[in-house]
Protein backbone atom coordinates (compact mmCIF):
# COMPACT_ATOMS: atom_id res chain seq x y z
CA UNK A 1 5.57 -9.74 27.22
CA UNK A 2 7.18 -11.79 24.66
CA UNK A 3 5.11 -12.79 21.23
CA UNK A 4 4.48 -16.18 20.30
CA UNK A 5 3.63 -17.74 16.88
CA UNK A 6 0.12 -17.79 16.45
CA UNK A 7 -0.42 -14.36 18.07
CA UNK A 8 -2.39 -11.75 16.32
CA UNK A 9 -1.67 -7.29 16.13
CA UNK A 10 -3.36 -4.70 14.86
CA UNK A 11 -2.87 -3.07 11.74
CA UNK A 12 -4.33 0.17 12.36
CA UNK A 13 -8.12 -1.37 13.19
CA UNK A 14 -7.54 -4.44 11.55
CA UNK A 15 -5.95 -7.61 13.13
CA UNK A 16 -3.29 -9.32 11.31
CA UNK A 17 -1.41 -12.39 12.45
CA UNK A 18 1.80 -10.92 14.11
CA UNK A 19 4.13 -11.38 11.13
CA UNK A 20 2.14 -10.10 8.51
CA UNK A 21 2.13 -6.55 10.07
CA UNK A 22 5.83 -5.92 9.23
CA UNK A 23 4.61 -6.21 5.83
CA UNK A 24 1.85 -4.68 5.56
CA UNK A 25 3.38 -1.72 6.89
CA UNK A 26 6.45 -2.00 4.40
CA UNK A 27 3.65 -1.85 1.82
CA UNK A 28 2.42 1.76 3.00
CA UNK A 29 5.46 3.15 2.99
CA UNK A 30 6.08 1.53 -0.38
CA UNK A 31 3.22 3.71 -1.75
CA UNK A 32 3.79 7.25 -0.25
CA UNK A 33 7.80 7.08 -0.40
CA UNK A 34 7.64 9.96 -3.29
CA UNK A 35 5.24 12.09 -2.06
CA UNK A 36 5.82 11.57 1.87
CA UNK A 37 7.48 14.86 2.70
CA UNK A 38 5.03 16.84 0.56
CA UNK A 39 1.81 15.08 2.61
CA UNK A 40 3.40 15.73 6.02
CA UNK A 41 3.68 19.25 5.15
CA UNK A 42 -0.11 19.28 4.13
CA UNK A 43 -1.03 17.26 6.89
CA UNK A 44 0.25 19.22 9.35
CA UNK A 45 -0.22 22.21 7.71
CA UNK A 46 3.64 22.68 7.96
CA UNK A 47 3.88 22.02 11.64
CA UNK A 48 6.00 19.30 11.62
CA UNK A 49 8.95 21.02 10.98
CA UNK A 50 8.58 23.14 14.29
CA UNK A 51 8.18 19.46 16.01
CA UNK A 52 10.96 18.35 14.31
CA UNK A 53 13.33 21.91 15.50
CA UNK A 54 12.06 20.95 18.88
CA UNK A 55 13.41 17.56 18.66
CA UNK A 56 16.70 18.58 17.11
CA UNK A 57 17.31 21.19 19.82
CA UNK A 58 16.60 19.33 22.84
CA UNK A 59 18.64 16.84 21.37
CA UNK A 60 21.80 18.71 22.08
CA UNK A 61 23.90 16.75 19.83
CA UNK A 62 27.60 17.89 19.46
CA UNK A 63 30.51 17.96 16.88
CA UNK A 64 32.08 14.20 17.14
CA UNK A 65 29.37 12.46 18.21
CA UNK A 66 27.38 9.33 16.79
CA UNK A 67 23.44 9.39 16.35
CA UNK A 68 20.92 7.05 15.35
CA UNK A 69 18.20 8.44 13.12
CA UNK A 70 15.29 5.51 13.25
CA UNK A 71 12.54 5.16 11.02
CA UNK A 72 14.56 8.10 9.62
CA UNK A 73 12.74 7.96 6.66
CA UNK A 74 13.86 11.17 3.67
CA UNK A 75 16.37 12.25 6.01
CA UNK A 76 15.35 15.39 7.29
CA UNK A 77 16.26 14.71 10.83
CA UNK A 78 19.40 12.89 9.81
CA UNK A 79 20.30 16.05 7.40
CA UNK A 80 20.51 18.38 10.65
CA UNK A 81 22.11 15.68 12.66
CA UNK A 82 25.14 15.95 9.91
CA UNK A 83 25.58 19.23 9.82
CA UNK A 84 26.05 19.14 14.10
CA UNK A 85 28.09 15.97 14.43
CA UNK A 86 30.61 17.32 11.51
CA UNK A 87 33.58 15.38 9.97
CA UNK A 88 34.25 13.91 12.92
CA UNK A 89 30.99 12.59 14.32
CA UNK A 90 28.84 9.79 12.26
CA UNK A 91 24.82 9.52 11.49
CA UNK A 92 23.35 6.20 10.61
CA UNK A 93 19.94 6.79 8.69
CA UNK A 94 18.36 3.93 9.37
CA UNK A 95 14.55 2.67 8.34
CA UNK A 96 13.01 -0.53 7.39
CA UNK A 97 11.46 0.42 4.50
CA UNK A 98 14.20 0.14 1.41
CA UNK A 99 11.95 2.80 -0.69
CA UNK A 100 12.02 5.29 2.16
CA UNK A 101 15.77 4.78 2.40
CA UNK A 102 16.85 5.55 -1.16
CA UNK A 103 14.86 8.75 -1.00
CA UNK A 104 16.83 9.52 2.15
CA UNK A 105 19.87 8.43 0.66
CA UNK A 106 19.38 10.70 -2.79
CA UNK A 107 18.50 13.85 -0.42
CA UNK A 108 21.33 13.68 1.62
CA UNK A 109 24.10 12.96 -0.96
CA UNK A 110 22.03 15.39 -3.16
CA UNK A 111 23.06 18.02 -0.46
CA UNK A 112 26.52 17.18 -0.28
CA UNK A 113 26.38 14.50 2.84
CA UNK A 114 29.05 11.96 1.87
CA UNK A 115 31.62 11.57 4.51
CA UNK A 116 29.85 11.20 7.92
CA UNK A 117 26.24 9.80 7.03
CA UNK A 118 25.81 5.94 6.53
CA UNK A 119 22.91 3.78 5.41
CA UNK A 120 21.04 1.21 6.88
CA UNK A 121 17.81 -1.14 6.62
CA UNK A 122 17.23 -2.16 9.79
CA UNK A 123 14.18 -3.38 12.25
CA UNK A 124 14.07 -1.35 15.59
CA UNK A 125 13.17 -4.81 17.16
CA UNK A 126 16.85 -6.06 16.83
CA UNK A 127 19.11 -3.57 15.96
CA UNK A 128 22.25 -4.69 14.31
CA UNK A 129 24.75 -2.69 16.07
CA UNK A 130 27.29 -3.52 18.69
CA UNK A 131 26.73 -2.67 22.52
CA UNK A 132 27.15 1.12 23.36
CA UNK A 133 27.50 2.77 20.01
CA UNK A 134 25.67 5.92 20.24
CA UNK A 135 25.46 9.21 21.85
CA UNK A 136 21.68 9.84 20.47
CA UNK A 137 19.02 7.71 19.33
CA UNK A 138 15.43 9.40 18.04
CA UNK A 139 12.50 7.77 16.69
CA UNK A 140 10.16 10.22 14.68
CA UNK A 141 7.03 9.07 13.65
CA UNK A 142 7.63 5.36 13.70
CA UNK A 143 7.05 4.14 16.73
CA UNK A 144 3.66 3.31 15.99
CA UNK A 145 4.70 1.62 13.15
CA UNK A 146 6.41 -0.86 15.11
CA UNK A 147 5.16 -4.28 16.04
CA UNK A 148 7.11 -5.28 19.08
CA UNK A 149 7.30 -1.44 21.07
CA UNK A 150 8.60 -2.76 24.22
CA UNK A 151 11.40 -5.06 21.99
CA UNK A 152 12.34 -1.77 20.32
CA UNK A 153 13.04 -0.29 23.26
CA UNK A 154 14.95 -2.75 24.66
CA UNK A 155 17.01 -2.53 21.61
CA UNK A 156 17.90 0.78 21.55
CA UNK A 157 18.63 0.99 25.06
CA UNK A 158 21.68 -2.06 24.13
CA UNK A 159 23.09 0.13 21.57
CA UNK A 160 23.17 3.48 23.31
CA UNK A 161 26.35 4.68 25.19
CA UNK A 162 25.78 5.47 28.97
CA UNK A 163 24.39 8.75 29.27
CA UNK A 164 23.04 8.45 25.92
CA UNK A 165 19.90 9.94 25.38
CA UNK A 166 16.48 8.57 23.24
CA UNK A 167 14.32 10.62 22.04
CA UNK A 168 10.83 9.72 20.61
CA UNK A 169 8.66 12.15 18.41
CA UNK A 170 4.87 10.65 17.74
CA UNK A 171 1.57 11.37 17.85
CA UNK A 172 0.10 11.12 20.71
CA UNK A 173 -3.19 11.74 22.74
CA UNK A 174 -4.80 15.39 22.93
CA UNK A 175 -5.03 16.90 25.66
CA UNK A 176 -7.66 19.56 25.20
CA UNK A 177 -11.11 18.65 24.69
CA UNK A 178 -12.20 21.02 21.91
CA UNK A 179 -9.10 20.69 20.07
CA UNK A 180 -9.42 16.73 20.26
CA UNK A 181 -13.34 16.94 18.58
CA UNK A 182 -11.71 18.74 15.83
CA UNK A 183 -8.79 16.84 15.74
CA UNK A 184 -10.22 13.77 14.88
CA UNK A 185 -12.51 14.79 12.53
CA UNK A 186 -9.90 16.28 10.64
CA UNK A 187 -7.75 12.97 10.42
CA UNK A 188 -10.14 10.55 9.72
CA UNK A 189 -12.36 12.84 7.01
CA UNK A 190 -9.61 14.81 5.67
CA UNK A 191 -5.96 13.37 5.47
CA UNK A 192 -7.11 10.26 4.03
CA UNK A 193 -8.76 12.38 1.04
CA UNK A 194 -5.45 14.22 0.84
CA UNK A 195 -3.40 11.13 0.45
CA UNK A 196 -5.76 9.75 -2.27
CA UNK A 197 -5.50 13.74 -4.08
CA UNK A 198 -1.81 13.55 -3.74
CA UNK A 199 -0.30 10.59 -3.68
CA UNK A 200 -3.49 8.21 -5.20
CA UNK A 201 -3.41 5.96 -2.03
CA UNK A 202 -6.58 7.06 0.35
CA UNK A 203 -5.54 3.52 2.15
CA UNK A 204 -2.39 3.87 3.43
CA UNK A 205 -3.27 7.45 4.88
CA UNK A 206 -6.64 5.67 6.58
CA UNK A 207 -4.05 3.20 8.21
CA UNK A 208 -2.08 6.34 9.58
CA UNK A 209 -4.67 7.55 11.19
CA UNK A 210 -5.72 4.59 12.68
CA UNK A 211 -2.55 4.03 13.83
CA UNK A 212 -2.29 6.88 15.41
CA UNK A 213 -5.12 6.23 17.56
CA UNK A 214 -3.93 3.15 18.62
CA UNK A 215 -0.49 4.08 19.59
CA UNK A 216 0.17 4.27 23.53
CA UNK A 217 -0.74 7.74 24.98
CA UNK A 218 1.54 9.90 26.69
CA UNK A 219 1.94 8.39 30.18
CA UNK A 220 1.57 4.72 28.92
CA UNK A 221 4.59 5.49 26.65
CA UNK A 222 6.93 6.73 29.31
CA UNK A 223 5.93 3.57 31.72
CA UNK A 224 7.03 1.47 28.62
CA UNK A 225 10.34 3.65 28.81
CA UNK A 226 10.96 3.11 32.47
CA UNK A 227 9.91 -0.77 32.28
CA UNK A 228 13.42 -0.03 29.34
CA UNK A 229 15.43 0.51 31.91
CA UNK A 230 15.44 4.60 30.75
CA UNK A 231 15.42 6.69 33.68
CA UNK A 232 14.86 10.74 34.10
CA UNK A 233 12.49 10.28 31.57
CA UNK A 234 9.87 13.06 30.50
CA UNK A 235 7.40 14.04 27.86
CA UNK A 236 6.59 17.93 26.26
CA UNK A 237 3.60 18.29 24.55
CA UNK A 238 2.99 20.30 21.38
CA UNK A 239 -0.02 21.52 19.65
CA UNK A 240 -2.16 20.67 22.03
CA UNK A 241 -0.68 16.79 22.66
CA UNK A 242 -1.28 16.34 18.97
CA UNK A 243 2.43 15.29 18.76
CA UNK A 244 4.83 14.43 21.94
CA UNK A 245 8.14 14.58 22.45
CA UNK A 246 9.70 11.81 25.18
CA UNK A 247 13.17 11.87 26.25
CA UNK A 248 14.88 9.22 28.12
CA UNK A 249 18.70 8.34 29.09
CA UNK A 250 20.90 5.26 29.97
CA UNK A 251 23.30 5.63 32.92
């Protein structure tokens, strides 16, 4: 369903007026830029780097090929998407957020990335790349982040090339009871206290969590991929459904 001026979001548990969330959420990532590979490490207790391997692998990216890393953040997906597309294949680190960007941008040239990645500050509601451009799309951990999800989609789908492939890494809903209890207690008690510890900002990690719980579950988000156009689409659970991976394809 389309938005309409005078429409409200939510902002984690807050409602906002529907463009004041794009801010807002610029804002957060403003604040933890510096600090926001170190957190995910501690928030995940290093886990997200196995989500991320997952991601990468079932990927299947080749030598030549062009990917889209959104919401791409410090780069580590993009890094590993270099080093498989080669000289003769592009990555375009892309993210809203300017702050996230340049640390993405220092990392990669930092490791020697200069020839075949490219920058660019983008929203994932209207991408601004021609028609068919890419073999690979993913999405990690910023889909929730996103205003318009069913926009986004739509967007990426344009810029894909047929028989390209999405690929969306987020939180999502737990799947075993036990594990959920704990779960939650842990993000709203804990990672907040972390991000005020580490990076002085208890806020922006309270947001996070919220948004987390408000982002569509497992099944919802692969309706929202079909309704896309994406077909053979699937989701893999890991850690319990504390993250999920969802893979889709244009034909």
């Amino acid at each position: 369903m389309s938005k309409t001026k005078g429409q409200s979001t939510h902002f984690g548990y807050q409602q906002v007026p529907l463009g004041e969330k794009i801010h807002k959420v610029k804002e957060v990532f403003q604040s933890v830029a510096g600090k926001y590979d170190l957190m995910n490490d501690l928030m995940s207790l290093g886990a997200h780097r196995l989500w991320k391997k997952f991601t990468i692998d079932l990927s299947s990216v080749k030598s030549g090929q062009h990917v889209l890393d959104l919401a791409g953040g410090t780069g580590d997906l993009a890094e590993k998407f270099a080093s498989l597309v080669g000289d003769t294949g592009k990555v375009v680190l892309a993210d809203i957020n300017d702050a996230m960007l340049q640390v993405g941008r220092r990392r990669l040239i930092d490791k020697g990335f200069v020839g075949n990645v490219e920058y660019a500050q983008v929203n994932a509601e209207c991408l601004p790349f021609e028609n068919n451009t890419f073999d690979c799309v993913t999405i990690a951990f910023g889909l929730r982040n996103v205003t318009d999800k069913d926009k986004a989609l739509r967007s990426i789908y344009r810029v894909l090339k047929p028989g390209g492939k999405l690929l969306v890494l987020e939180f999502s809903k737990v799947t075993i009871p036990v594990l959920a209890t704990v779960y939650e207690a842990y993000s709203f008690n804990v990672i907040p206290k972390i991000g005020k510890l580490i990076t002085g900002d208890e806020q922006s990690y309270q947001y996070l969590v919220e948004s987390i719980k408000r982002h569509p579950d497992q099944g919802t988000l692969l309706a929202m991929m079909k309704e896309a156009c994406f077909e053979s689409c699937e989701y893999f659970n890991m850690s319990g459904g504390v993250v999920a991976l969802h893979k889709g394809y244009k034909y």
